[in-house]
Protein backbone atom coordinates (compact mmCIF):
# COMPACT_ATOMS: atom_id res chain seq x y z
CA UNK A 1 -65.31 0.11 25.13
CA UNK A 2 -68.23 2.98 25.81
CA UNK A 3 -66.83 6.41 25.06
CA UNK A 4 -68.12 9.29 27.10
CA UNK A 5 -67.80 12.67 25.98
CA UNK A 6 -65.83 15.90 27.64
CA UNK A 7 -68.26 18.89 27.63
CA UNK A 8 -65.26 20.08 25.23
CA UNK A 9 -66.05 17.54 22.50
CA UNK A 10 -67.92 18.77 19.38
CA UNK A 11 -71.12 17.32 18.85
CA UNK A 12 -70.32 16.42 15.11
CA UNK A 13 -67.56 13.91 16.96
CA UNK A 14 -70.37 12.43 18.47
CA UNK A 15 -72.70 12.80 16.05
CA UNK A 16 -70.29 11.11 13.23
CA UNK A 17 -69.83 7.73 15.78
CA UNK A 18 -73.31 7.68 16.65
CA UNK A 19 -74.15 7.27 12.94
CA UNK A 20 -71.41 4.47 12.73
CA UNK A 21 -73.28 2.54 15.98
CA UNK A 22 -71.43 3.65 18.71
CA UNK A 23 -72.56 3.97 21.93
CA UNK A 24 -71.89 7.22 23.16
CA UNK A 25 -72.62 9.37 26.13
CA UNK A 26 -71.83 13.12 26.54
CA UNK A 27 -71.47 15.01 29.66
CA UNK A 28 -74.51 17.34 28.27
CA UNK A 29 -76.83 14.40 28.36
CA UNK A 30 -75.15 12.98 31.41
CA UNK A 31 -75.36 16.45 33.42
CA UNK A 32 -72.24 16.50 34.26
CA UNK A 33 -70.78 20.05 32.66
CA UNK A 34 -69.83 21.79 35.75
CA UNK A 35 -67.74 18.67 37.87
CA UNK A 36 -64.52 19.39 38.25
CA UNK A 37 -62.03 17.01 36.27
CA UNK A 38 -61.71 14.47 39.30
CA UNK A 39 -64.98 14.33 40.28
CA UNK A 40 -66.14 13.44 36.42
CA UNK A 41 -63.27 11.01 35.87
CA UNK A 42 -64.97 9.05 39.24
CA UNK A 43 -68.02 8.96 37.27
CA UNK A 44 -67.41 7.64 33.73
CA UNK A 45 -65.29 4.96 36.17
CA UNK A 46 -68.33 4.47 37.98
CA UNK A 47 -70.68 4.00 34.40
CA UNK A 48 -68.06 1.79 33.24
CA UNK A 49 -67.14 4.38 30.14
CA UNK A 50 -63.72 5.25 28.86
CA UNK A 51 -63.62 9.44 29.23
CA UNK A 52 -62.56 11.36 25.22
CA UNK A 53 -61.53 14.85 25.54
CA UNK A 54 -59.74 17.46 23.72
CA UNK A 55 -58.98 18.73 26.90
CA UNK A 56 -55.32 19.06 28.15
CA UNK A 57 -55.91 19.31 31.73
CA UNK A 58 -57.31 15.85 31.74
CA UNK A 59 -54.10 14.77 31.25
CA UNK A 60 -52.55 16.11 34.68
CA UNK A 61 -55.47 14.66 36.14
CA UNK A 62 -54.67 11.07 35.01
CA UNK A 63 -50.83 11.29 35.58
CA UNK A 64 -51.31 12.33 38.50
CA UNK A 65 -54.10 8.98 39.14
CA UNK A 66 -51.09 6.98 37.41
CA UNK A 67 -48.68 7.90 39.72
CA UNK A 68 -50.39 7.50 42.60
CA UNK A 69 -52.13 3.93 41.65
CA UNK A 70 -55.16 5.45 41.93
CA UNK A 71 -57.85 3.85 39.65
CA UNK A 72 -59.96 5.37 36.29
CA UNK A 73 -61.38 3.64 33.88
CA UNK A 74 -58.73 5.68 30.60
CA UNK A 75 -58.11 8.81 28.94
CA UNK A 76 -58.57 9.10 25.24
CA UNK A 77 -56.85 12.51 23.88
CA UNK A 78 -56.93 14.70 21.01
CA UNK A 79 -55.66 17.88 20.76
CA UNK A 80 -57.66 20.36 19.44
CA UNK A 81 -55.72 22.11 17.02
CA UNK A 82 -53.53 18.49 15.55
CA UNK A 83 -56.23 16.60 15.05
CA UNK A 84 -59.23 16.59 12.84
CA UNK A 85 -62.75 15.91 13.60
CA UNK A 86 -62.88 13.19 10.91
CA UNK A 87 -59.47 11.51 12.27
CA UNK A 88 -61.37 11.70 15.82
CA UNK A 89 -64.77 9.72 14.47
CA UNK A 90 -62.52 6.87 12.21
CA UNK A 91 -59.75 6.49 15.63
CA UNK A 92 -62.40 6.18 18.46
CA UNK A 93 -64.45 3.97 16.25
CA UNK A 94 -61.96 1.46 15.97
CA UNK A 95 -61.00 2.27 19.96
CA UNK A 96 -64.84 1.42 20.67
CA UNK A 97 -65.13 -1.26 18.46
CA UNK A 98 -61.84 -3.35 19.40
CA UNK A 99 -60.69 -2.47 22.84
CA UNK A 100 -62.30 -3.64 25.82
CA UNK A 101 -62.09 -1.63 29.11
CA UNK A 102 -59.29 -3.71 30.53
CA UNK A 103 -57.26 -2.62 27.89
CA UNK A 104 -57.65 1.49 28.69
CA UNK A 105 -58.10 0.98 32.19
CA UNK A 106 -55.36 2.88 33.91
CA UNK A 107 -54.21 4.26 30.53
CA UNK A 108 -53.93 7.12 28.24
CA UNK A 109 -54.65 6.64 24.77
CA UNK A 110 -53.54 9.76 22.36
CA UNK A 111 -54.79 10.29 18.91
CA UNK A 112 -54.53 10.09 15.69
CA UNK A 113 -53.55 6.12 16.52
């Protein structure tokens, strides 16, 4: 499972998985920061990437796909307050390292795990 980054993730989130050899992408490097929610979760579909964000409005945005049957490719959340950075980097490398897409696809993962 790739992990792309929410323009609301901290860089030392993807920073810290980097240095434990994830493959990561970030909206910043994917210039992406100013779609709207729907129009970015189309594109980490479309580069085969599961979307991570601290971001709660993401989560209407995926209900909403849920409930509709409308595809994208998973949701990981944290929220921002709850959940460390560190507890971030050690969840989402185990999510990248053991899931495949098939098993986010459609889905919304919360952390911590």
């Amino acid at each position: 499972m790739l992990p792309y980054m929410d323009v609301h993730v901290p860089f030392a989130i993807t920073s810290g998985l980097r240095l434990r050899g994830v493959d990561v992408l970030t909206a910043q490097e994917d210039g992406t920061t100013q779609l709207d929610d729907d129009e970015l979760l189309d594109r980490v579909a479309t580069l085969g990437r599961v979307i991570f964000t601290r971001d709660v409005d993401f989560l209407k945005h995926a209900r909403e796909r849920q409930k509709t049957g409308a595809k994208f490719s998973g949701v990981i959340y944290a929220h921002q307050l709850k959940v460390s950075i560190g507890q971030c980097v050690a969840d989402l490398e185990v999510i990248a390292k053991v899931y495949e897409a098939e098993d986010i696809m459609n889905r919304v993962e919360y952390l911590p795990l």
